[in-house]
N, C-alpha and C. Protein backbone atom coordinates (compact mmCIF):
# COMPACT_ATOMS: atom_id res chain seq x y z
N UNK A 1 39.57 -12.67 47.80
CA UNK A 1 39.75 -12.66 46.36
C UNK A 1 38.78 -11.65 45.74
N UNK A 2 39.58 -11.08 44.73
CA UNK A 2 38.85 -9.93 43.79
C UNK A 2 38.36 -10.52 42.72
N UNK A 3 37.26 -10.10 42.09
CA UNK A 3 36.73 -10.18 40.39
C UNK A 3 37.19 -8.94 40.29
N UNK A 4 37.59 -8.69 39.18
CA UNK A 4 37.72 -7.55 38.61
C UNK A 4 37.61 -7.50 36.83
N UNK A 5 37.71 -6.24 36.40
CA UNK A 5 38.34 -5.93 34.80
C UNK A 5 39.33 -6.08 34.79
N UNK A 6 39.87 -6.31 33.96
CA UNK A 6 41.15 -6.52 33.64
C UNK A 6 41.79 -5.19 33.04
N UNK A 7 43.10 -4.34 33.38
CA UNK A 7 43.56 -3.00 33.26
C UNK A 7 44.91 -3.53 32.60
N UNK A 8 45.90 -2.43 31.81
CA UNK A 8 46.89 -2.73 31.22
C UNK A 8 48.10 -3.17 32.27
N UNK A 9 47.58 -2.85 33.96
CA UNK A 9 49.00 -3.31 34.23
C UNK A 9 49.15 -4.89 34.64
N UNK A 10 47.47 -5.40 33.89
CA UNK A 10 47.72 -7.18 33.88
C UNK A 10 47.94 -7.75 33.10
N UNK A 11 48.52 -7.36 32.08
CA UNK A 11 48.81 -7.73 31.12
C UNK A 11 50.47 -9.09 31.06
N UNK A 12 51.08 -8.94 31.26
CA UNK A 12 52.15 -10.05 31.67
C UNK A 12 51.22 -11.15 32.37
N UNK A 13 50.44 -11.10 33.58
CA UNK A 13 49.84 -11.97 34.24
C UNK A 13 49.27 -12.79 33.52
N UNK A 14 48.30 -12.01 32.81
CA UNK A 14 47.47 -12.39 31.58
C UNK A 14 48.08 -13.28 30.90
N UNK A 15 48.42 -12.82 30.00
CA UNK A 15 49.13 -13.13 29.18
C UNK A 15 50.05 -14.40 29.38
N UNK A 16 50.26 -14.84 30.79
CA UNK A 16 51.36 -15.96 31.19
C UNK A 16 50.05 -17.31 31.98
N UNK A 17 49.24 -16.43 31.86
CA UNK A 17 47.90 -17.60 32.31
C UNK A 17 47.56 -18.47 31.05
N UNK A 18 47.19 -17.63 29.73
CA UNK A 18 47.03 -17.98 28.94
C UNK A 18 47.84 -18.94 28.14
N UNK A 19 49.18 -18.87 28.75
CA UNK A 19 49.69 -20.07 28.19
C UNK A 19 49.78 -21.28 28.79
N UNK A 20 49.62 -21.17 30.52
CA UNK A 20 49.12 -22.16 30.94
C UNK A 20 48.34 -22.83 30.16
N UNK A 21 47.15 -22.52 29.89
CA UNK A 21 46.37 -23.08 29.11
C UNK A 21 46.86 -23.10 27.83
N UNK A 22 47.44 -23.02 27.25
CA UNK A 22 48.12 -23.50 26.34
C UNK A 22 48.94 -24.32 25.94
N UNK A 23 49.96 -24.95 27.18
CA UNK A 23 50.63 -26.18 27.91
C UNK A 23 49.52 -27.09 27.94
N UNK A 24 48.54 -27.11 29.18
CA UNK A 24 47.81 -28.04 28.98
C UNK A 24 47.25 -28.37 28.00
N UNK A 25 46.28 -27.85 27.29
CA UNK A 25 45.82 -28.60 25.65
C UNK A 25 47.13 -28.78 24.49
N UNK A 26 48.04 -28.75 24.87
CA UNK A 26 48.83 -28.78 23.95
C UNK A 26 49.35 -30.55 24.72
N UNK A 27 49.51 -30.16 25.61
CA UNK A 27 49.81 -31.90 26.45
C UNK A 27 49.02 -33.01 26.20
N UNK A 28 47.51 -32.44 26.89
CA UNK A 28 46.55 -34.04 26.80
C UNK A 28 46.36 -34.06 25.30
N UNK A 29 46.47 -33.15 24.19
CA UNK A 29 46.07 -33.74 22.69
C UNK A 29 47.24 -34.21 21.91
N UNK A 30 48.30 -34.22 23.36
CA UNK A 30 49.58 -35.30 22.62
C UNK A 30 50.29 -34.32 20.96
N UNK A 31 50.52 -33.01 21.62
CA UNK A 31 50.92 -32.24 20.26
C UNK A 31 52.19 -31.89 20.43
N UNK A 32 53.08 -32.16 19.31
CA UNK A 32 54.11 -30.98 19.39
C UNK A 32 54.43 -29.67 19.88
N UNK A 33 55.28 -29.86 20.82
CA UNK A 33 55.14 -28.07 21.71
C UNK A 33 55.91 -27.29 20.16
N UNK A 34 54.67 -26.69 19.65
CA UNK A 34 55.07 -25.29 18.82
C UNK A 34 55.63 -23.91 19.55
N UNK A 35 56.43 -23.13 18.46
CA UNK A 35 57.05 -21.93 19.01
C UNK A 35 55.46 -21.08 19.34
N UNK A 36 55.40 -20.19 20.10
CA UNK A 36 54.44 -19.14 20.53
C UNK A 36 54.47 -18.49 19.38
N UNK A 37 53.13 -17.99 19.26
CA UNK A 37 52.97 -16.86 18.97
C UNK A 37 53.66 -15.51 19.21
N UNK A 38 54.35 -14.39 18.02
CA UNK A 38 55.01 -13.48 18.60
C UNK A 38 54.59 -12.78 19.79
N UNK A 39 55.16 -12.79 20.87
CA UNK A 39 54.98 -11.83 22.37
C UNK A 39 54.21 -10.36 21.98
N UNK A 40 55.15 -10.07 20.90
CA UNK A 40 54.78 -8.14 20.94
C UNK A 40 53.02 -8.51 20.43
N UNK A 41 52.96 -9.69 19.27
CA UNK A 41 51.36 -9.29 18.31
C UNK A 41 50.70 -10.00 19.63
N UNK A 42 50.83 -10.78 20.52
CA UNK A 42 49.64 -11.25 21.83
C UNK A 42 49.60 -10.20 22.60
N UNK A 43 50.31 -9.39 23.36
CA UNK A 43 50.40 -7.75 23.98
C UNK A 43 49.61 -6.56 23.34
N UNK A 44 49.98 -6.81 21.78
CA UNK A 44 48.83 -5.95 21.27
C UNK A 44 47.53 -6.61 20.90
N UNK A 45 47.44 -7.60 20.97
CA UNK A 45 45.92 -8.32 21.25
C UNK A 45 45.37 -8.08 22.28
N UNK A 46 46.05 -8.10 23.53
CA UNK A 46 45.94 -7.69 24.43
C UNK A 46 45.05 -6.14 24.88
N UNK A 47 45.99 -5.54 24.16
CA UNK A 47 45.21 -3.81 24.68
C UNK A 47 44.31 -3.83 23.52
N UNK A 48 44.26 -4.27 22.31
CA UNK A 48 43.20 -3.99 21.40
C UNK A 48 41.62 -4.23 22.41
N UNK A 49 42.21 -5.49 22.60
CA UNK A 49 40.73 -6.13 23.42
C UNK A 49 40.43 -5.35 24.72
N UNK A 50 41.29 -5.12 25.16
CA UNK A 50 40.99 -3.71 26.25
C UNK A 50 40.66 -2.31 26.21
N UNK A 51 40.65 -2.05 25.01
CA UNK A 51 40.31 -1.05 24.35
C UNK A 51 38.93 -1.37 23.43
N UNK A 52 38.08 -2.52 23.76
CA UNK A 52 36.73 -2.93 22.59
C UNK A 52 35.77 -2.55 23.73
N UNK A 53 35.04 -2.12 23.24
CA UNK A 53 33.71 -2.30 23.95
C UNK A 53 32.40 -3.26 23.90
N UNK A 54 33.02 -4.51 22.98
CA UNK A 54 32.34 -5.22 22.90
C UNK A 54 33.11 -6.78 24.18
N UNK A 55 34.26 -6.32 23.76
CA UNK A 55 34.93 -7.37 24.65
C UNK A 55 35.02 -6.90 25.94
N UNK A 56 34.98 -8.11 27.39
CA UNK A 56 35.43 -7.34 29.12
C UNK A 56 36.44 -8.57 29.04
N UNK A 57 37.22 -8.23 29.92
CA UNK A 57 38.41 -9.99 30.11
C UNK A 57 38.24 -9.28 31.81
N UNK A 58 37.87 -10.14 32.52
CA UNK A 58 37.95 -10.56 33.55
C UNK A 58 38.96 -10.89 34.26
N UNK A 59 39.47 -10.66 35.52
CA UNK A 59 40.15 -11.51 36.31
C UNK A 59 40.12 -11.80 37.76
N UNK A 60 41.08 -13.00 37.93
CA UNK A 60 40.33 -13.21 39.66
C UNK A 60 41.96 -12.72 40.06
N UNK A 61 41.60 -11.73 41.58
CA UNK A 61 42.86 -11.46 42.07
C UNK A 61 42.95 -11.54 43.60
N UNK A 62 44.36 -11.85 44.14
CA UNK A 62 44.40 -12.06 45.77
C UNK A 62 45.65 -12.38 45.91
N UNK A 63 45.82 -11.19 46.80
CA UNK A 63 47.31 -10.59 47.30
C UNK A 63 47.85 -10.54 46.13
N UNK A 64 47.54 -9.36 45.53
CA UNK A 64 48.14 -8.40 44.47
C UNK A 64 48.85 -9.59 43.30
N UNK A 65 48.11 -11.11 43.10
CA UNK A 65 48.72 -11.99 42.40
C UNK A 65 47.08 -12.94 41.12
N UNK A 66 46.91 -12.70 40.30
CA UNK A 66 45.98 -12.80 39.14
C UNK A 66 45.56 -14.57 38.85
N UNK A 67 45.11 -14.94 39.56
CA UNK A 67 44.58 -16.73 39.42
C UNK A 67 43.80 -16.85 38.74
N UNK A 68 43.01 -16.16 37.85
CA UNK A 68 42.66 -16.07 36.76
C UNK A 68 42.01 -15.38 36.16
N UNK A 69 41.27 -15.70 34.51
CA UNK A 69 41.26 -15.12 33.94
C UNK A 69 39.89 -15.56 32.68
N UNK A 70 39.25 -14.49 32.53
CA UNK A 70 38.56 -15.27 31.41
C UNK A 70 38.06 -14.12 30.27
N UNK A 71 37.69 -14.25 28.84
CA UNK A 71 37.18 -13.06 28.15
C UNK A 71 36.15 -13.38 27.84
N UNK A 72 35.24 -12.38 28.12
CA UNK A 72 33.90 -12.32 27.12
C UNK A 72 33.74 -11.41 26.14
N UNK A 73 33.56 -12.31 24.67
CA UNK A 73 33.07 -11.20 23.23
C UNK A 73 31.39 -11.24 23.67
N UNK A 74 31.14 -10.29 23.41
CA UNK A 74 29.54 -9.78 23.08
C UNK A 74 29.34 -9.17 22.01
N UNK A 75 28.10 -10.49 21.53
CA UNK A 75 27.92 -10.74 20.42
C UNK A 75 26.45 -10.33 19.89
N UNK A 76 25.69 -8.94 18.83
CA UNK A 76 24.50 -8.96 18.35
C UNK A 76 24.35 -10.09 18.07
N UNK A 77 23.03 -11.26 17.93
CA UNK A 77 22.54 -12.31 17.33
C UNK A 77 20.93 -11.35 16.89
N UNK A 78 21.28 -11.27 15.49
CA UNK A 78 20.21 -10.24 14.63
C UNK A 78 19.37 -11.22 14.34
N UNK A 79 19.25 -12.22 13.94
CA UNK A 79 18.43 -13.52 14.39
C UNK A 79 17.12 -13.71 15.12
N UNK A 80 17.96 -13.37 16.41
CA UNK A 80 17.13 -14.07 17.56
C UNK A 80 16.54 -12.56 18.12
N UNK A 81 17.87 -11.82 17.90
CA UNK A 81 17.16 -10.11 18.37
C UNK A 81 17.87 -9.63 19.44
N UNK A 82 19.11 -10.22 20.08
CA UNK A 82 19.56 -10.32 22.10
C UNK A 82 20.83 -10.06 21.71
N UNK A 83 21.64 -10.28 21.98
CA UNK A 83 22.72 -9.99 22.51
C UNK A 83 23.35 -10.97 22.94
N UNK A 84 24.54 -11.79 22.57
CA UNK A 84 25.01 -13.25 23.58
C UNK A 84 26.46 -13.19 23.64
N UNK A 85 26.71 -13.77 24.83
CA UNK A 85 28.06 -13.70 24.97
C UNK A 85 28.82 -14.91 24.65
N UNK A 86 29.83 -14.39 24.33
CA UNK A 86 31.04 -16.32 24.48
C UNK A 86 31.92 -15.89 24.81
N UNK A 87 32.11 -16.96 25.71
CA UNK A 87 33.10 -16.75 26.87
C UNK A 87 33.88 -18.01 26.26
N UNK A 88 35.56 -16.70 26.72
CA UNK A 88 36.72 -17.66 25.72
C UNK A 88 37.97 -17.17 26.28
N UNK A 89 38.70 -18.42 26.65
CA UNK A 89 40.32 -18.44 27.40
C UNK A 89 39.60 -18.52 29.10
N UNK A 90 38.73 -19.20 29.66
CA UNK A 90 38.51 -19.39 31.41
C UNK A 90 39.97 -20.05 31.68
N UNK A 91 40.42 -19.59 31.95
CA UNK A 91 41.43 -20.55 32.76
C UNK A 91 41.93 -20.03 34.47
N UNK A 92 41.98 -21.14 34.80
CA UNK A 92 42.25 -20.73 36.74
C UNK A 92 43.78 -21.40 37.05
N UNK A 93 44.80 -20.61 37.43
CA UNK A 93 45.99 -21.75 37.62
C UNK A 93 46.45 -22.71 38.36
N UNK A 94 47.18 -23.36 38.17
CA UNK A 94 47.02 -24.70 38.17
C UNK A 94 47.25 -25.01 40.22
N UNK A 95 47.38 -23.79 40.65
CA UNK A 95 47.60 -24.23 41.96
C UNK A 95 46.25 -23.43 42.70
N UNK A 96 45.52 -22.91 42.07
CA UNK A 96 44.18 -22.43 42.43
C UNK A 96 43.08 -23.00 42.18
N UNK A 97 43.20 -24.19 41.44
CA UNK A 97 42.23 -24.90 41.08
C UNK A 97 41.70 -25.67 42.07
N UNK A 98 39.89 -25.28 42.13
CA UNK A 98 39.67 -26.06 43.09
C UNK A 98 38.87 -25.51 44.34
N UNK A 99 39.33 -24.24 44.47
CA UNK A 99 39.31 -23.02 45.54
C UNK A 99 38.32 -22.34 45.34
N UNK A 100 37.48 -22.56 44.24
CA UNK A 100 36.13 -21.41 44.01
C UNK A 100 36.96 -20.42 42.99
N UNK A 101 37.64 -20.03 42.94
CA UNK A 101 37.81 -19.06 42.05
C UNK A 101 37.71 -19.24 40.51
N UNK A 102 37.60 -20.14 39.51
CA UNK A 102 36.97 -20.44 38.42
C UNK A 102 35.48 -20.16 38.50
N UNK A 103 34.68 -20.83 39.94
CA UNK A 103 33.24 -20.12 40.13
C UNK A 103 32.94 -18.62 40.36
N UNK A 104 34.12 -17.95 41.38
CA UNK A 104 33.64 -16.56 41.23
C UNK A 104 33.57 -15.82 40.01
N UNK A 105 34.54 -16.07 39.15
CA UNK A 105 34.92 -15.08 37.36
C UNK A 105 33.52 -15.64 37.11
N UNK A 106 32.82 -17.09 37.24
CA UNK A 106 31.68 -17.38 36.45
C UNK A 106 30.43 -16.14 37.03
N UNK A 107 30.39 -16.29 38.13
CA UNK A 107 29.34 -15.75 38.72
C UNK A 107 29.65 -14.04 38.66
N UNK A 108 30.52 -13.67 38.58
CA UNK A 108 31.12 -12.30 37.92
C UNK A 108 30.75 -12.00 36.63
N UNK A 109 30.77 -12.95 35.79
CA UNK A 109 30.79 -12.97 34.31
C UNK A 109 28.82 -12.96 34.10
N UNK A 110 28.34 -14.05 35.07
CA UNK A 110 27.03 -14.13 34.75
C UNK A 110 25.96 -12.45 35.33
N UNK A 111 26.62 -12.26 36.37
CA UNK A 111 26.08 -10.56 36.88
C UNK A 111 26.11 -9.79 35.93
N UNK A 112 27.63 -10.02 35.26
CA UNK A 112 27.67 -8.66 34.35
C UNK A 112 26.63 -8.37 33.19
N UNK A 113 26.37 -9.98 32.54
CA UNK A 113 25.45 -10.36 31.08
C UNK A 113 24.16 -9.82 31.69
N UNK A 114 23.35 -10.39 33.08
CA UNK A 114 22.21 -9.96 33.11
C UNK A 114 22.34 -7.94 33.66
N UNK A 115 23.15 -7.69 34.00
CA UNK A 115 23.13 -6.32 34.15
C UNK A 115 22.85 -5.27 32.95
N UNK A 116 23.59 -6.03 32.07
CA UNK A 116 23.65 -5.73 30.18
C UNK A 116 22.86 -6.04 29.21
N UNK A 117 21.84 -6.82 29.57
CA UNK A 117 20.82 -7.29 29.05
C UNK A 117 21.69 -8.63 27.61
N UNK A 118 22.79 -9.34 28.06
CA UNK A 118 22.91 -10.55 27.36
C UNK A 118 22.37 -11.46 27.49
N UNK A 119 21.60 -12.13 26.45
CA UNK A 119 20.67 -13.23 26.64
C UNK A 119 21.31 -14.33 27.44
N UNK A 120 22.38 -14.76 26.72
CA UNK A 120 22.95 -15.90 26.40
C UNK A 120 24.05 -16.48 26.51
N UNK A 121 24.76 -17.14 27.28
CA UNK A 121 25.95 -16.80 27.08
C UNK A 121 26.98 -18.58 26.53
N UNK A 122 27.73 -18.55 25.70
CA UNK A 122 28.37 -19.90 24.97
C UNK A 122 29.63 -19.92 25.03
N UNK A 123 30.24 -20.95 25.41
CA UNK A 123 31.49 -21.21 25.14
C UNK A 123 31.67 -22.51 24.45
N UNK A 124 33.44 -22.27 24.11
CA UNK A 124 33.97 -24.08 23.16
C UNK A 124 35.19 -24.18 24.48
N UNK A 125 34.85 -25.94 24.05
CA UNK A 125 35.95 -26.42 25.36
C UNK A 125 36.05 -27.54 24.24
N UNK A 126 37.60 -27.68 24.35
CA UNK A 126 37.89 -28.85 23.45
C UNK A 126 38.02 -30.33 24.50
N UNK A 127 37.90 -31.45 23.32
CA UNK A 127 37.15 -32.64 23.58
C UNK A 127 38.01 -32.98 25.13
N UNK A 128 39.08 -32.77 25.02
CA UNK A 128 39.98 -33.54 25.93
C UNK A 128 40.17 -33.11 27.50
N UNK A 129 39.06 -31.59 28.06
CA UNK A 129 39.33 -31.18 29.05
C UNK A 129 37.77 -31.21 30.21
N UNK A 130 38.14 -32.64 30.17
CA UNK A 130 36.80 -33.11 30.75
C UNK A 130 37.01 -32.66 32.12
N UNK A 131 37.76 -31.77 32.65
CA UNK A 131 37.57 -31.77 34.31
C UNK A 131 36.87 -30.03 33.80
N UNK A 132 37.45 -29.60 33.10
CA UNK A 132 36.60 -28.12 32.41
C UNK A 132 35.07 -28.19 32.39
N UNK A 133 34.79 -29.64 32.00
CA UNK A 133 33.43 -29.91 31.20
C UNK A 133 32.22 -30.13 32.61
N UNK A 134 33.29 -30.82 33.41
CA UNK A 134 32.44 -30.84 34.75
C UNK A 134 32.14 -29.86 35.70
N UNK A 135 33.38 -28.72 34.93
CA UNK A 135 32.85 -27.66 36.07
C UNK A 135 31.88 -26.39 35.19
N UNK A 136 31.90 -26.38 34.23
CA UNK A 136 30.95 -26.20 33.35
C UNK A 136 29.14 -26.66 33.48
N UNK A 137 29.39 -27.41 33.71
CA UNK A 137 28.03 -28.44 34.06
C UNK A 137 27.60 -28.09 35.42
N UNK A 138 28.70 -27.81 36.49
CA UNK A 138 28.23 -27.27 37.89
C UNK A 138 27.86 -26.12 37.82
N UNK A 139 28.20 -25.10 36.46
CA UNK A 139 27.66 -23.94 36.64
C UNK A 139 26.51 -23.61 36.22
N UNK A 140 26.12 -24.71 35.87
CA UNK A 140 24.35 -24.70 34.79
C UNK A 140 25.04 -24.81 33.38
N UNK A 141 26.21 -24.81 32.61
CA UNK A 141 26.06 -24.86 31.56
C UNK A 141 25.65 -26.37 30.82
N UNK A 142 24.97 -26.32 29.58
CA UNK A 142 23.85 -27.54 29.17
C UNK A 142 25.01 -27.46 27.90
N UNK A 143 25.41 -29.03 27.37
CA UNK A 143 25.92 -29.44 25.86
C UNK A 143 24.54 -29.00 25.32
N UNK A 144 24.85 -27.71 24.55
CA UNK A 144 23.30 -27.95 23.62
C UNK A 144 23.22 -28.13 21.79
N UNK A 145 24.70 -27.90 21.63
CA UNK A 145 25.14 -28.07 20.27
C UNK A 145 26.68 -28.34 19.51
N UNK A 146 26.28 -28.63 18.28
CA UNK A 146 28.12 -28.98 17.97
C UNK A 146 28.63 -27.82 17.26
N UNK A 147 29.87 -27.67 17.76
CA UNK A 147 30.43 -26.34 17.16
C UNK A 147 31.97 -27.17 16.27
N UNK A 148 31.68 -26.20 14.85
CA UNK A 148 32.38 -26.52 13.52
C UNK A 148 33.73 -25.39 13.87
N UNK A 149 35.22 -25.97 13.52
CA UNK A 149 35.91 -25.22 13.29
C UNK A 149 36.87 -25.67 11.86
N UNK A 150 36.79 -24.28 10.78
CA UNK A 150 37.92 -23.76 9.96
C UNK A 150 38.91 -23.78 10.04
N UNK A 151 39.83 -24.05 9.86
CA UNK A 151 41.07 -23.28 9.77
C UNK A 151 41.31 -22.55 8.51
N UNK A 152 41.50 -21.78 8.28
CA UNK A 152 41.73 -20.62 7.65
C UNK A 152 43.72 -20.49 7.13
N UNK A 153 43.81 -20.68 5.69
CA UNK A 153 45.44 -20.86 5.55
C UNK A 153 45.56 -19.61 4.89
């Protein structure tokens, strides 16, 4: 298995992981399966973010097939003075789970921050994906605060 960057010709892969994870939290929080988001505006989310230099999206690959996937924004904190990352969309699929490969993207993801000088690095996992939360916790990550969300109409 590969870590890698993620390049435009993963984009379908991508993009079809992500709704994995989108099935599942849409399941355990007992929600109405809503229509998607338009295809073409997630594709161009897609290369925008591949085109940032603040954002890397990651992926894990073996035999030319993408088991997952994760993005990191890097973030100034003018604050504190560093640099921190949040890491957002980890997802590993559902028949790779298990295998180390959610740990390699981590340990991929954590090389890259100290190579870059990121302090810090945060993610949100919603309430209901407690097998997430445990593997979170195997990677050193600590609950250290509560995070507020907007919605925005």
């Amino acid at each position: 298995m590969e870590v890698r960057l993620a390049t435009i010709k993963d984009k379908d892969e991508v993009l079809a992981l992500l709704d994995e994870l989108l099935v599942e939290v849409t399941k355990k929080r007992e929600l109405p399966t809503q229509p998607s988001k338009s295809q073409k505006l997630r594709e161009d989310m897609f290369l925008e973010l591949l085109n940032r230099s603040d954002v890397k999206i990651f992926v894990a690959e073996e035999d030319s097939k993408l088991l997952g996937v994760a993005d990191l924004f890097i973030l100034p904190v003018m604050r504190r003075g560093y640099h921190q990352g949040h890491l957002e969309d980890l997802v590993v699929t559902e028949t790779a789970r298990g295998k180390g490969v959610g740990s390699a993207i981590m340990r991929h993801i954590k090389e890259y921050c100290k190579e870059n000088n990121v302090r810090v690095m945060k993610l949100t996992s919603g309430f209901e994906l407690g097998d997430a939360h445990k593997f979170y916790e195997k990677q050193g990550g600590v609950h250290t605060e509560k995070m507020f969300r907007f919605e925005i109409n």
